[in-house]
PDB file of N, CA and C in Angstrom:
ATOM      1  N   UNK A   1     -16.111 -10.872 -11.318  1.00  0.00           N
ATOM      2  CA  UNK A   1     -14.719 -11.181 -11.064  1.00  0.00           C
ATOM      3  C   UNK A   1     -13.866  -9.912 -11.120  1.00  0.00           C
ATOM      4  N   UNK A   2     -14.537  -8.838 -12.162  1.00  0.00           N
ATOM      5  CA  UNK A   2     -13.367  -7.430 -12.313  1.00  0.00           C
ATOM      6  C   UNK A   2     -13.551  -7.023 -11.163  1.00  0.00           C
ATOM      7  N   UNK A   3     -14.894  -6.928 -10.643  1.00  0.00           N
ATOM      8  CA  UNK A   3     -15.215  -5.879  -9.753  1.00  0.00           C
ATOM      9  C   UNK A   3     -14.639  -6.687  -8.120  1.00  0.00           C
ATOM     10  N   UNK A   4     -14.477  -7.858  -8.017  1.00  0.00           N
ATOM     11  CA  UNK A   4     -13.779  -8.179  -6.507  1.00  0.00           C
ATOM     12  C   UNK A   4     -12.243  -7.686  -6.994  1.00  0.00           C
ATOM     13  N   UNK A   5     -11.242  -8.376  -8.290  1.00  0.00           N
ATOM     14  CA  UNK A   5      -9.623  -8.008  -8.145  1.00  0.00           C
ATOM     15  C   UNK A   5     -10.235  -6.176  -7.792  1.00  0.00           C
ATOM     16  N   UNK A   6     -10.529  -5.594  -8.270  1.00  0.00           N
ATOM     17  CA  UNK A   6     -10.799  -3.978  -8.074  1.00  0.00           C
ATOM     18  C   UNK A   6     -11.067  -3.425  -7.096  1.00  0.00           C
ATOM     19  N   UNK A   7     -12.201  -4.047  -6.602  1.00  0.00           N
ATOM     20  CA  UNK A   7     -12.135  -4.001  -4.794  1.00  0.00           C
ATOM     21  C   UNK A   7     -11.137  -4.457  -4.030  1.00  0.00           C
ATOM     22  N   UNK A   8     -10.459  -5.760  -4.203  1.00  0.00           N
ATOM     23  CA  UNK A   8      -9.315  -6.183  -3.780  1.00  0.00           C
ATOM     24  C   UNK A   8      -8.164  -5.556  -4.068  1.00  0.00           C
ATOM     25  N   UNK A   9      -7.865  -4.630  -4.870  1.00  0.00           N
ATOM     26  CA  UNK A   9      -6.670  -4.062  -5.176  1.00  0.00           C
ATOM     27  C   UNK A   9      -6.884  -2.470  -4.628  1.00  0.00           C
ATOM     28  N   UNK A  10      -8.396  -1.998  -4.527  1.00  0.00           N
ATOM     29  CA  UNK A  10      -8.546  -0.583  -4.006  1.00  0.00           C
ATOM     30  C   UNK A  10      -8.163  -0.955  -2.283  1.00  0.00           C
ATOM     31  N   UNK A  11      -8.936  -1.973  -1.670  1.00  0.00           N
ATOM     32  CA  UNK A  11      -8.565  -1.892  -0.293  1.00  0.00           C
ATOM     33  C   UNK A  11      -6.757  -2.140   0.208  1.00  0.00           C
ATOM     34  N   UNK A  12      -6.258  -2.940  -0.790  1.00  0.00           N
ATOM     35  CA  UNK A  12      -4.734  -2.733  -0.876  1.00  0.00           C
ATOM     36  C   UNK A  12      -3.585  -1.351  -0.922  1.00  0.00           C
ATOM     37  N   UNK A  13      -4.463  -0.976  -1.845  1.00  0.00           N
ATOM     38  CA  UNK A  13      -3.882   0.432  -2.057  1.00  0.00           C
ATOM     39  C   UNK A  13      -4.263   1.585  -1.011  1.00  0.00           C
ATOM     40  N   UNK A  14      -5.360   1.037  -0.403  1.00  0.00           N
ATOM     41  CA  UNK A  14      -5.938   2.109   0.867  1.00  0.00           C
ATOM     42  C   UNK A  14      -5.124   1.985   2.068  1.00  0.00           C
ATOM     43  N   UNK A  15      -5.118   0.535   2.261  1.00  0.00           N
ATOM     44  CA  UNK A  15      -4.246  -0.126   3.269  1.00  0.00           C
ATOM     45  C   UNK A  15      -2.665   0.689   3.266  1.00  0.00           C
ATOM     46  N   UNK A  16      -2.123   0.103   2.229  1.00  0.00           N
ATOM     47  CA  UNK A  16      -0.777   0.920   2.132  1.00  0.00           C
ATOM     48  C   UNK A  16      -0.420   2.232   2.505  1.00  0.00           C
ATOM     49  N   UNK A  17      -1.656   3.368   1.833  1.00  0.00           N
ATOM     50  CA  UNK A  17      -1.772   4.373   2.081  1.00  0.00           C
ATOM     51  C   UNK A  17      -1.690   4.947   3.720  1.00  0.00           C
ATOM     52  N   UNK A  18      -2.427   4.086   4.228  1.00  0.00           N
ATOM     53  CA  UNK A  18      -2.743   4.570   6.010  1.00  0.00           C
ATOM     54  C   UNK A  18      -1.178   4.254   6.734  1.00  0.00           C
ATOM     55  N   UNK A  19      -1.215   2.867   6.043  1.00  0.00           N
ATOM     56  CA  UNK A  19       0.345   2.261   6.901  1.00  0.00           C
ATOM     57  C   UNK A  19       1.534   3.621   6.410  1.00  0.00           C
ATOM     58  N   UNK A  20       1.528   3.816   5.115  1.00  0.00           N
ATOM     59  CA  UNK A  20       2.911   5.425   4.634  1.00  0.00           C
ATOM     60  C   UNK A  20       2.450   6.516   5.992  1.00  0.00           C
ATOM     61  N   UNK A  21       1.022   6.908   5.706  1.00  0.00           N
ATOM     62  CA  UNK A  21       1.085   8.128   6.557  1.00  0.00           C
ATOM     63  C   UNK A  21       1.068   7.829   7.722  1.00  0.00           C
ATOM     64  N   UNK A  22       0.827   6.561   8.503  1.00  0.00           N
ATOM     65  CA  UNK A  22       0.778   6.088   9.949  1.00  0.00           C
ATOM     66  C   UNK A  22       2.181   6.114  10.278  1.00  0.00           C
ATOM     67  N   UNK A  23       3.419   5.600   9.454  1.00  0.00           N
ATOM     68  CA  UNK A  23       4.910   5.603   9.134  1.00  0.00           C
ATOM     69  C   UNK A  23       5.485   7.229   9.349  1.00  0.00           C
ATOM     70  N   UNK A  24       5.173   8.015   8.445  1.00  0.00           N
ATOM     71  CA  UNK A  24       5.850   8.777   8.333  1.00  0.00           C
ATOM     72  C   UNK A  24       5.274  10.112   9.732  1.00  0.00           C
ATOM     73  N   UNK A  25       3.757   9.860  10.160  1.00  0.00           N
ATOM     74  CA  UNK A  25       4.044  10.480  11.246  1.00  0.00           C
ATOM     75  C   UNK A  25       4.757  10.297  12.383  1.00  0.00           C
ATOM     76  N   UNK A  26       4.763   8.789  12.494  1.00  0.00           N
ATOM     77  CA  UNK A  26       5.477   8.220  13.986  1.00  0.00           C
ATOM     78  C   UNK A  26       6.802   8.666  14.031  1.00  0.00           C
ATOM     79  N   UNK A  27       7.453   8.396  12.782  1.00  0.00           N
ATOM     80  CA  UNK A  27       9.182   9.047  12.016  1.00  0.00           C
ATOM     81  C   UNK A  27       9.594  10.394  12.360  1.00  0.00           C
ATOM     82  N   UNK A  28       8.737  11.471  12.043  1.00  0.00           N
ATOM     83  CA  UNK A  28       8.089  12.658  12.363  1.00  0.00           C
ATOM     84  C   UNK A  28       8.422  12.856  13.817  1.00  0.00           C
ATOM     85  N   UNK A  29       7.832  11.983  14.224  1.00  0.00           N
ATOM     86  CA  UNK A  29       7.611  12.812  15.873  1.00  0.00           C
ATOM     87  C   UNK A  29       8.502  11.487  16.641  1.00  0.00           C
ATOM     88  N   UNK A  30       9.005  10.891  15.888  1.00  0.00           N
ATOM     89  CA  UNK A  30      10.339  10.235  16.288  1.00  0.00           C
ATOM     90  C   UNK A  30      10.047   9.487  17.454  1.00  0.00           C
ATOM     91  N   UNK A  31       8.867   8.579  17.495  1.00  0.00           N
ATOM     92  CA  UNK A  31       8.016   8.083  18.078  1.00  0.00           C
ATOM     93  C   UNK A  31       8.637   6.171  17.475  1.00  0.00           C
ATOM     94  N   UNK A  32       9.773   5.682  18.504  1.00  0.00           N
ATOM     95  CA  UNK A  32      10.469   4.745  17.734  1.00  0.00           C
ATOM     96  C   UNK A  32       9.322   3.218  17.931  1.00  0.00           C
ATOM     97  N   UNK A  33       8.645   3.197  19.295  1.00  0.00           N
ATOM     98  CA  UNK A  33       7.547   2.431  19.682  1.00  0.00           C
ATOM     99  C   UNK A  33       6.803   2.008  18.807  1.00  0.00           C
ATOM    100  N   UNK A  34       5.830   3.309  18.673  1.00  0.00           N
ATOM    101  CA  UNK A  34       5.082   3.446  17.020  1.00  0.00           C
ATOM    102  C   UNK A  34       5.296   3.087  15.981  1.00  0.00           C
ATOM    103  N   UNK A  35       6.305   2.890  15.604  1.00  0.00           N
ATOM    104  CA  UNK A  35       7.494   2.816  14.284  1.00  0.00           C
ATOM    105  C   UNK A  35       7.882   1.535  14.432  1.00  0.00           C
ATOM    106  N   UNK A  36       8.108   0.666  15.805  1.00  0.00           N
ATOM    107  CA  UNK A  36       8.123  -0.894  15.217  1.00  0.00           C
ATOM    108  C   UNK A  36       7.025  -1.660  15.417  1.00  0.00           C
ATOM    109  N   UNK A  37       6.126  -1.205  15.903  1.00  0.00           N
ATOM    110  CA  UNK A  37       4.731  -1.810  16.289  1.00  0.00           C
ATOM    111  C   UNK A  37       4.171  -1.604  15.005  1.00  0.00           C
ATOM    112  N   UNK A  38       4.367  -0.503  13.970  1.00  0.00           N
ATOM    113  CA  UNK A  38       3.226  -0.721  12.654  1.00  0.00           C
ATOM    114  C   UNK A  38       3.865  -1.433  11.643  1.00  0.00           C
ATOM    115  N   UNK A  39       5.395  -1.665  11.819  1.00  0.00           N
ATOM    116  CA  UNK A  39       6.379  -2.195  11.284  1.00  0.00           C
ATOM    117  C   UNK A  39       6.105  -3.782  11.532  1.00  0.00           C
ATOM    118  N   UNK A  40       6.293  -4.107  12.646  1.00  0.00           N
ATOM    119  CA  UNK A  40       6.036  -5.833  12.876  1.00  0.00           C
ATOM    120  C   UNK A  40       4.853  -5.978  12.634  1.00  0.00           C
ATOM    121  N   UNK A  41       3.551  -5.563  13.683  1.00  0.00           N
ATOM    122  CA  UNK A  41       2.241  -6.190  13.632  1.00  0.00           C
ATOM    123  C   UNK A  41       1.393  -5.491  11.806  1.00  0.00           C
ATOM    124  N   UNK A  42       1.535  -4.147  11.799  1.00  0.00           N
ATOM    125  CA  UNK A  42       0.402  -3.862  10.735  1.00  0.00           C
ATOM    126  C   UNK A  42       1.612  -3.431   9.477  1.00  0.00           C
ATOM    127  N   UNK A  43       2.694  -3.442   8.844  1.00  0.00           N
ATOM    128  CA  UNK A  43       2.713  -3.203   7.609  1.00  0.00           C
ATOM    129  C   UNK A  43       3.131  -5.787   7.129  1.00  0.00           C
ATOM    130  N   UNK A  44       3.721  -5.678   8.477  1.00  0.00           N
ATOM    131  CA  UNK A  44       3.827  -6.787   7.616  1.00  0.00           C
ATOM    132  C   UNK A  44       2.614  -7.982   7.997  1.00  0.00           C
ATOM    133  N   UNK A  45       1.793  -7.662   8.251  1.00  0.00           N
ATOM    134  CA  UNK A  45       0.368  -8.124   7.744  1.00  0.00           C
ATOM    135  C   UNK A  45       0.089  -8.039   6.770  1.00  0.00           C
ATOM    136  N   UNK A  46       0.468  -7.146   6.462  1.00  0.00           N
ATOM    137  CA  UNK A  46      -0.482  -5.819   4.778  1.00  0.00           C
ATOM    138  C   UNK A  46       0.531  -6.773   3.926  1.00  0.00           C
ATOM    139  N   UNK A  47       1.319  -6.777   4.049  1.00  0.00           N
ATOM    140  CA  UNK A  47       2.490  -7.196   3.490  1.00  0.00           C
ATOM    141  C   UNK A  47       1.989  -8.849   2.851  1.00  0.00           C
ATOM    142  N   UNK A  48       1.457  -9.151   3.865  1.00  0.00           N
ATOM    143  CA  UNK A  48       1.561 -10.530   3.688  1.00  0.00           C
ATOM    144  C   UNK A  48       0.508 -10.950   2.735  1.00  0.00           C
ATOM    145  N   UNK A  49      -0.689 -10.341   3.300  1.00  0.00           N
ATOM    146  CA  UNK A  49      -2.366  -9.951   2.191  1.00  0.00           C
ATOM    147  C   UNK A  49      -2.199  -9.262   0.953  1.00  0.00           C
ATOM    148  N   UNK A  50      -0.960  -8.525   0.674  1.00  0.00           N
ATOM    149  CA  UNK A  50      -0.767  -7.905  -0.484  1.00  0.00           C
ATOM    150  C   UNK A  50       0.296  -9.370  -1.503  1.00  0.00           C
ATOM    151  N   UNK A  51       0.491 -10.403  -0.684  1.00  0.00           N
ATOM    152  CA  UNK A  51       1.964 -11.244  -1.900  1.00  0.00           C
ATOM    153  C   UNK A  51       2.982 -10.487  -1.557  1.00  0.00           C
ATOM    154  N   UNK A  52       3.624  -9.744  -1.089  1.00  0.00           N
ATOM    155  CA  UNK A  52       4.913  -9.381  -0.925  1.00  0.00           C
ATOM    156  C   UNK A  52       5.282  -9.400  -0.049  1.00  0.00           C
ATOM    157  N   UNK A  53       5.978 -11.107   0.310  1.00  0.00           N
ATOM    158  CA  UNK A  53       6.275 -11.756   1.115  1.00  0.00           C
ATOM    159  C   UNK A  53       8.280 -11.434   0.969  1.00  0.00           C
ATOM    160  N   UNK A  54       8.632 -10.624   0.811  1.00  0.00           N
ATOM    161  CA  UNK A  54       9.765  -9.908   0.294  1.00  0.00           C
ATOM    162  C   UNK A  54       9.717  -8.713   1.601  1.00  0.00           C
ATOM    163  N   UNK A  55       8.693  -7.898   1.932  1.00  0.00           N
ATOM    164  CA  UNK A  55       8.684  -7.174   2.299  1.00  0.00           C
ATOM    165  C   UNK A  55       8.137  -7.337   3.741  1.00  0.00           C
ATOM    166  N   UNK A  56       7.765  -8.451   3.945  1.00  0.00           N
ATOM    167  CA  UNK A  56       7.354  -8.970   5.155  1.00  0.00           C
ATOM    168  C   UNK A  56       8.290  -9.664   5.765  1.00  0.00           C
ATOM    169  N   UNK A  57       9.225 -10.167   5.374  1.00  0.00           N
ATOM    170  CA  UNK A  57      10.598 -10.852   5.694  1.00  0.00           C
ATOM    171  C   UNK A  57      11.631  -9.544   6.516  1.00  0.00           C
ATOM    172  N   UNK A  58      11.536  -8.145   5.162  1.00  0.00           N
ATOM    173  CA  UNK A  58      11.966  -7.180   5.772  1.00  0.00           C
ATOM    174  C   UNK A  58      12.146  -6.456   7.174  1.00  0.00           C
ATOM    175  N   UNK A  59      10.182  -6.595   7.260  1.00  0.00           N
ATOM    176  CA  UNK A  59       9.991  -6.048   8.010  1.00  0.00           C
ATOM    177  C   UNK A  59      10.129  -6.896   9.344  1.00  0.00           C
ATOM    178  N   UNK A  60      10.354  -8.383   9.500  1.00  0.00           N
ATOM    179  CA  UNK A  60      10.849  -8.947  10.577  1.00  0.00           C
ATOM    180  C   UNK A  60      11.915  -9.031  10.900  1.00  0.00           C
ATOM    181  N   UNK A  61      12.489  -8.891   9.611  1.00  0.00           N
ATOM    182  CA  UNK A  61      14.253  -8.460   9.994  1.00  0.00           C
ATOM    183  C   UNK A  61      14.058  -8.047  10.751  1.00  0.00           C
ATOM    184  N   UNK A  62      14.251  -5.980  10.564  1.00  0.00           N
ATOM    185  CA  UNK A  62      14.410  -5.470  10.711  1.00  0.00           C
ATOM    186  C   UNK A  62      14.191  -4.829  12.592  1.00  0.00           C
ATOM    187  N   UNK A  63      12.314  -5.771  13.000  1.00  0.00           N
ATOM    188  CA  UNK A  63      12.628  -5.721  14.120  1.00  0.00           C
ATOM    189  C   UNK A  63      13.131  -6.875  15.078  1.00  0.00           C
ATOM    190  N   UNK A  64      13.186  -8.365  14.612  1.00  0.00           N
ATOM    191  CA  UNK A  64      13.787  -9.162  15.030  1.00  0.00           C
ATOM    192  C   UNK A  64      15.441  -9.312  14.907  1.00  0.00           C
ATOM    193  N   UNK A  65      15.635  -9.072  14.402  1.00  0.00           N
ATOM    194  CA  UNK A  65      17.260  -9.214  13.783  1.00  0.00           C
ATOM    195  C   UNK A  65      17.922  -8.604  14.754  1.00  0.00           C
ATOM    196  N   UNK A  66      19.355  -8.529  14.394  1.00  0.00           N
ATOM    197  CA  UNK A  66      20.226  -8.399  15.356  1.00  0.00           C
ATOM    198  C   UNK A  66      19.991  -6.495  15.403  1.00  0.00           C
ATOM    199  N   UNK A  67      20.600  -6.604  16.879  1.00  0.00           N
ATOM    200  CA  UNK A  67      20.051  -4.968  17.621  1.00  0.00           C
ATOM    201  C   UNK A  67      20.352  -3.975  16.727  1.00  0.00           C
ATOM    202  N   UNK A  68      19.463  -3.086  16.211  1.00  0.00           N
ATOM    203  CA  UNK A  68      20.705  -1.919  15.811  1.00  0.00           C
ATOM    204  C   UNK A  68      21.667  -0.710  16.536  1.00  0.00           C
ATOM    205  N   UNK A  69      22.810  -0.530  16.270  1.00  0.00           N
ATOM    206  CA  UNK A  69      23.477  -0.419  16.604  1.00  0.00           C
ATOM    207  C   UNK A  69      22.934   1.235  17.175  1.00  0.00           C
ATOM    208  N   UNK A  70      22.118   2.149  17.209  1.00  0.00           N
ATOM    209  CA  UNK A  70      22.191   3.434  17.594  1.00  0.00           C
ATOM    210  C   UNK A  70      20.701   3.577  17.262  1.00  0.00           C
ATOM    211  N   UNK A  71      19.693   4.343  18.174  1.00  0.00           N
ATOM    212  CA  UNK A  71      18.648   4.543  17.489  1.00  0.00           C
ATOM    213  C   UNK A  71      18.997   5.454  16.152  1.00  0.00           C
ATOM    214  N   UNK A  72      19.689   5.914  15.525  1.00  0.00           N
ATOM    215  CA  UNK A  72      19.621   6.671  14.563  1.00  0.00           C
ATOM    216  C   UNK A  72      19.795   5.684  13.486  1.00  0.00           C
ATOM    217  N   UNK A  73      20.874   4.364  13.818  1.00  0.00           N
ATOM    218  CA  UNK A  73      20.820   3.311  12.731  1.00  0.00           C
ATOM    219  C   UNK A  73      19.522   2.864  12.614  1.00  0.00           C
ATOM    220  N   UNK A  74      18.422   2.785  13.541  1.00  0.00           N
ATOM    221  CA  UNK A  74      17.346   1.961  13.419  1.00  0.00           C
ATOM    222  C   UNK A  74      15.651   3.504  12.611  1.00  0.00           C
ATOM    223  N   UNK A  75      16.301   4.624  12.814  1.00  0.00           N
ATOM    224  CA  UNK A  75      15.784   5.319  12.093  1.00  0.00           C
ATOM    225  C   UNK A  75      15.951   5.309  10.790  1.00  0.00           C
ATOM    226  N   UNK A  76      17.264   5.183  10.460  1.00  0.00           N
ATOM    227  CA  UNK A  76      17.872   5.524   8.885  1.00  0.00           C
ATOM    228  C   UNK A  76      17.246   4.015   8.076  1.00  0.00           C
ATOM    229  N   UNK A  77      16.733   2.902   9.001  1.00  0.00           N
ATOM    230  CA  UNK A  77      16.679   1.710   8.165  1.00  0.00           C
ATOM    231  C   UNK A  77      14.972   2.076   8.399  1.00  0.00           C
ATOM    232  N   UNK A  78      14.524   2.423   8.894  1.00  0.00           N
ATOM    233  CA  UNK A  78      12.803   3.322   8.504  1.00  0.00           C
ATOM    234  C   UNK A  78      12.853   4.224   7.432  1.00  0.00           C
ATOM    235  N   UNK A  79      13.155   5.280   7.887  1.00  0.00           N
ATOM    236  CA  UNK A  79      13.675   5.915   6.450  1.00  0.00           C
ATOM    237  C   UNK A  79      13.391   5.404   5.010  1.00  0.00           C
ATOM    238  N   UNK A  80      14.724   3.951   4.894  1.00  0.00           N
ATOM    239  CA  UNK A  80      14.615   3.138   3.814  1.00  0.00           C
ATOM    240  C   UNK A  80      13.421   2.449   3.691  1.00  0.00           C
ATOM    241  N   UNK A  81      12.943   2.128   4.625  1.00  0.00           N
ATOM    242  CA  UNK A  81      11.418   0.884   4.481  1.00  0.00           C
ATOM    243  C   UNK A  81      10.475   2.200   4.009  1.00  0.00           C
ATOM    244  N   UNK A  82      10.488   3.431   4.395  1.00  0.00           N
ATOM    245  CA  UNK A  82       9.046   4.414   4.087  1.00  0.00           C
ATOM    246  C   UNK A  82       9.357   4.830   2.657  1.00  0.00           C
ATOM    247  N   UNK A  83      11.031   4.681   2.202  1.00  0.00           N
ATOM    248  CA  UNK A  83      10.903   5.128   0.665  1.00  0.00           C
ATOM    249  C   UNK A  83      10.430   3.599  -0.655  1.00  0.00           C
ATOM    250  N   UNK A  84      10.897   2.617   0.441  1.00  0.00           N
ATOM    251  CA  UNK A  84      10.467   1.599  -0.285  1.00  0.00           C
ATOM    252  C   UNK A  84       8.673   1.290  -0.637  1.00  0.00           C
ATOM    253  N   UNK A  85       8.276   2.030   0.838  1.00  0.00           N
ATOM    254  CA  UNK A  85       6.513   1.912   0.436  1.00  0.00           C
ATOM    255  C   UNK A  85       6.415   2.983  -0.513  1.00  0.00           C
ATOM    256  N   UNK A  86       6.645   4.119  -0.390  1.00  0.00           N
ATOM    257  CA  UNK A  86       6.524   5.174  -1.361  1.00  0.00           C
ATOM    258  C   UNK A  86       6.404   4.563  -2.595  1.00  0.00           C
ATOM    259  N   UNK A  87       7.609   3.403  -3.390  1.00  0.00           N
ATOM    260  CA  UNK A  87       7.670   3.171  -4.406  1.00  0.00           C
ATOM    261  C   UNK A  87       7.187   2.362  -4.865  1.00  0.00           C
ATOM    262  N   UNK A  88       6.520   1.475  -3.679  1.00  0.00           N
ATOM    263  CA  UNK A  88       5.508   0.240  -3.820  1.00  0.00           C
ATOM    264  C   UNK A  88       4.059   0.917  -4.116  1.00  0.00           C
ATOM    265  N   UNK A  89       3.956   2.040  -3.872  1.00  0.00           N
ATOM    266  CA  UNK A  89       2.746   2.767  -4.592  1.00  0.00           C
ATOM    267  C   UNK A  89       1.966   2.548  -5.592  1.00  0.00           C
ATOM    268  N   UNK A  90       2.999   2.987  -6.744  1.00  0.00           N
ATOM    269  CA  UNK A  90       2.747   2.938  -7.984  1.00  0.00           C
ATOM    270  C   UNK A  90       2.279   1.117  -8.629  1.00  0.00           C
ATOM    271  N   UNK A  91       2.648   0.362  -7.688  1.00  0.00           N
ATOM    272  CA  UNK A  91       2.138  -0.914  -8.253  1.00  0.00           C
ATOM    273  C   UNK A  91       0.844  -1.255  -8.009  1.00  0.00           C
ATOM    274  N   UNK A  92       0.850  -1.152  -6.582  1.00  0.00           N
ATOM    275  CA  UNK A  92      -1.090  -1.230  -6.594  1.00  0.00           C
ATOM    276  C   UNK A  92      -2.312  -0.066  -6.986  1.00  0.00           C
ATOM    277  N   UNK A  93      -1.420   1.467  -7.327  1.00  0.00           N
ATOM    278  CA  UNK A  93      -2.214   2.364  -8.213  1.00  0.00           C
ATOM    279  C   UNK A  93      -3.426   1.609  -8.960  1.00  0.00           C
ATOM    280  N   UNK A  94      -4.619   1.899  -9.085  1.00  0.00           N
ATOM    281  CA  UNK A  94      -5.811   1.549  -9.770  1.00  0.00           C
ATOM    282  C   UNK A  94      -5.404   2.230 -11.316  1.00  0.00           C
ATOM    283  N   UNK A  95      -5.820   1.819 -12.562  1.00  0.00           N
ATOM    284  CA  UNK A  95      -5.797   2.542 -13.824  1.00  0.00           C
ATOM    285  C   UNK A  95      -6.375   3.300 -13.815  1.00  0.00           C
ATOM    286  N   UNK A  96      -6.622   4.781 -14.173  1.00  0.00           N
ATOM    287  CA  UNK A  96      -7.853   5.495 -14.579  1.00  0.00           C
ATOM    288  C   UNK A  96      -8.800   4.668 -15.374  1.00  0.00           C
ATOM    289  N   UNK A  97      -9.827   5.011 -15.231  1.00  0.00           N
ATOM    290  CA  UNK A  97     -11.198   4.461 -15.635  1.00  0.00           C
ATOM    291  C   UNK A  97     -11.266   5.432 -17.079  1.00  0.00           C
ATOM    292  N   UNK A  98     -11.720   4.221 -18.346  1.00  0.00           N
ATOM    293  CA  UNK A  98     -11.671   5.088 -19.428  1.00  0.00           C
ATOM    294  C   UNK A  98     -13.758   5.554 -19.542  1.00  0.00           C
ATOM    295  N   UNK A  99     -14.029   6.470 -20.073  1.00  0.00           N
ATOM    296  CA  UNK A  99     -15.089   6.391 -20.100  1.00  0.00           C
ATOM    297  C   UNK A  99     -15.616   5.786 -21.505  1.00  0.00           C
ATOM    298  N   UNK A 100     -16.804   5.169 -21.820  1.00  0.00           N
ATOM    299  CA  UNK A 100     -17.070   4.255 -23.226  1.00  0.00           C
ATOM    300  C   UNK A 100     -17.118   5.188 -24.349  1.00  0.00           C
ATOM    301  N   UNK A 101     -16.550   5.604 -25.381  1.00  0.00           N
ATOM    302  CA  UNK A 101     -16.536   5.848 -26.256  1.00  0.00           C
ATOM    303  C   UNK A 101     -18.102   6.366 -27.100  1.00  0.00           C
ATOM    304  N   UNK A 102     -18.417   7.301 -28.087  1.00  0.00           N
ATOM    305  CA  UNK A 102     -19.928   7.126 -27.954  1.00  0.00           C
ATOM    306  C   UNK A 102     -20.040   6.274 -29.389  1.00  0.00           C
ATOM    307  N   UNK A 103     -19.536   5.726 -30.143  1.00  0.00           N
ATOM    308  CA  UNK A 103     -19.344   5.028 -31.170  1.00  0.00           C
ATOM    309  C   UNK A 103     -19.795   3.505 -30.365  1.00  0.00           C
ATOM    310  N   UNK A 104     -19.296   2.862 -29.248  1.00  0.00           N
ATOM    311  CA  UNK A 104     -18.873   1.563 -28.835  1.00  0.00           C
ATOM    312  C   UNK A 104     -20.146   0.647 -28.769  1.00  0.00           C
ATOM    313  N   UNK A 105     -19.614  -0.445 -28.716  1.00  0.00           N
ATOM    314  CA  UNK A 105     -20.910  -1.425 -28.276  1.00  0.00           C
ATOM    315  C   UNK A 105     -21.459  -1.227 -26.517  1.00  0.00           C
ATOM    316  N   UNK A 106     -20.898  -0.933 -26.438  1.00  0.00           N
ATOM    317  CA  UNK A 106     -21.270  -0.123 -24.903  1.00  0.00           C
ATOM    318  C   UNK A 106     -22.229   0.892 -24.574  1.00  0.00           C
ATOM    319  N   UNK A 107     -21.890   1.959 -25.333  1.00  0.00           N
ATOM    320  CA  UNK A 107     -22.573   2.868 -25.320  1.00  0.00           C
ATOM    321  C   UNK A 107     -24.444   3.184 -26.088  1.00  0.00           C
ATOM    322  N   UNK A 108     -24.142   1.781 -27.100  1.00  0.00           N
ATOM    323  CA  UNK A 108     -25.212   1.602 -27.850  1.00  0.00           C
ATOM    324  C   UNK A 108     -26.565   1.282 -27.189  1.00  0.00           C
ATOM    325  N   UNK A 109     -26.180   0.207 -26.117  1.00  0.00           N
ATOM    326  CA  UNK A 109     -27.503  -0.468 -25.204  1.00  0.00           C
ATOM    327  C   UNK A 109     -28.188   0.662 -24.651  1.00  0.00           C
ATOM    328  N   UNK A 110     -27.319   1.608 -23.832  1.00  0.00           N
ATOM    329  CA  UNK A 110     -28.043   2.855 -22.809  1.00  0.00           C
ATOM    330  C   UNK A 110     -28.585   3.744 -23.810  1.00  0.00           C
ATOM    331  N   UNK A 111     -28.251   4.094 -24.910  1.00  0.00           N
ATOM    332  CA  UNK A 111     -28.915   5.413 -25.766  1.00  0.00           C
ATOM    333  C   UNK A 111     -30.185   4.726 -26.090  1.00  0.00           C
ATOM    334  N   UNK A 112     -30.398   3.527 -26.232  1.00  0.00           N
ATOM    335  CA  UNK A 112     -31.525   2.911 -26.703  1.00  0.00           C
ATOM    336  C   UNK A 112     -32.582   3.287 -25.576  1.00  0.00           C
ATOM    337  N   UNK A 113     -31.916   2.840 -24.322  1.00  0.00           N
ATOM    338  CA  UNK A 113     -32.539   2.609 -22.983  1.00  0.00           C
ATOM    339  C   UNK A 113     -32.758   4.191 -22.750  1.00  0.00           C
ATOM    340  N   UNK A 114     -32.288   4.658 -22.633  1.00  0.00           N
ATOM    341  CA  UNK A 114     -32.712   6.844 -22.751  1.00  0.00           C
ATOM    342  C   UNK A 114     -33.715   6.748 -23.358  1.00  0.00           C
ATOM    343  N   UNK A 115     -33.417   6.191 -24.618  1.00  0.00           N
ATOM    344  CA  UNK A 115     -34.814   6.949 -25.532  1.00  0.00           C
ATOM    345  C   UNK A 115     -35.948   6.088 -25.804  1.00  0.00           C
ATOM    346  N   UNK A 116     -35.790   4.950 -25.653  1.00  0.00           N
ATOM    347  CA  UNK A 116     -37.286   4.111 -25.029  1.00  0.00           C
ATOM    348  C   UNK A 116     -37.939   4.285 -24.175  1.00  0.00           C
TER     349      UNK A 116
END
């Protein structure tokens, strides 16, 4: 059960990862196409497979909703969505992995298993 939430939370966090840098190059090279196509079809997918159905609402706003007014208004509200993934980061972050202690009940089974 640890090891699927762990897998399930590493491919989350991978996911996110591709969608920021897939984001911030299209932004970059001011590529506005790019920028609502990963916006509608692939962050709010991710969005939706991750529970943050908050951010998937966003992201239909943002390209369904009423026109924006200048492409630069519809940049500056990317902008905001790429600092909002930025900060959505830190939630699906994995913990560092502690290593077992050499005292632990953990560590006891394998020293046996070494030296048998």
């Amino acid at each position: 059960m640890l090891h699927c939430n762990m897998t399930k939370a590493l491919t989350f966090q991978r996911g996110l990862q591709d969608l920021l840098a897939e984001l911030q190059l299209a932004r970059a090279q001011g590529n506005l196409g790019k920028l609502a196509l990963l916006c509608y079809c692939e962050l709010r997918r991710w969005a939706r497979d991750a529970g943050e159905p908050e951010l998937a609402a966003h992201c239909t706003c943002l390209i369904t909703g009423t026109p924006h007014a200048s492409r630069q208004a519809f940049l500056t509200d990317i902008d905001a969505l790429i600092s909002e993934l930025a900060a959505l980061q830190t939630k699906f972050a994995l913990p560092p992995v502690q290593p077992a202690a050499q005292g632990s009940d953990l560590a006891a089974p394998m020293a046996g298993a070494v030296a048998g």
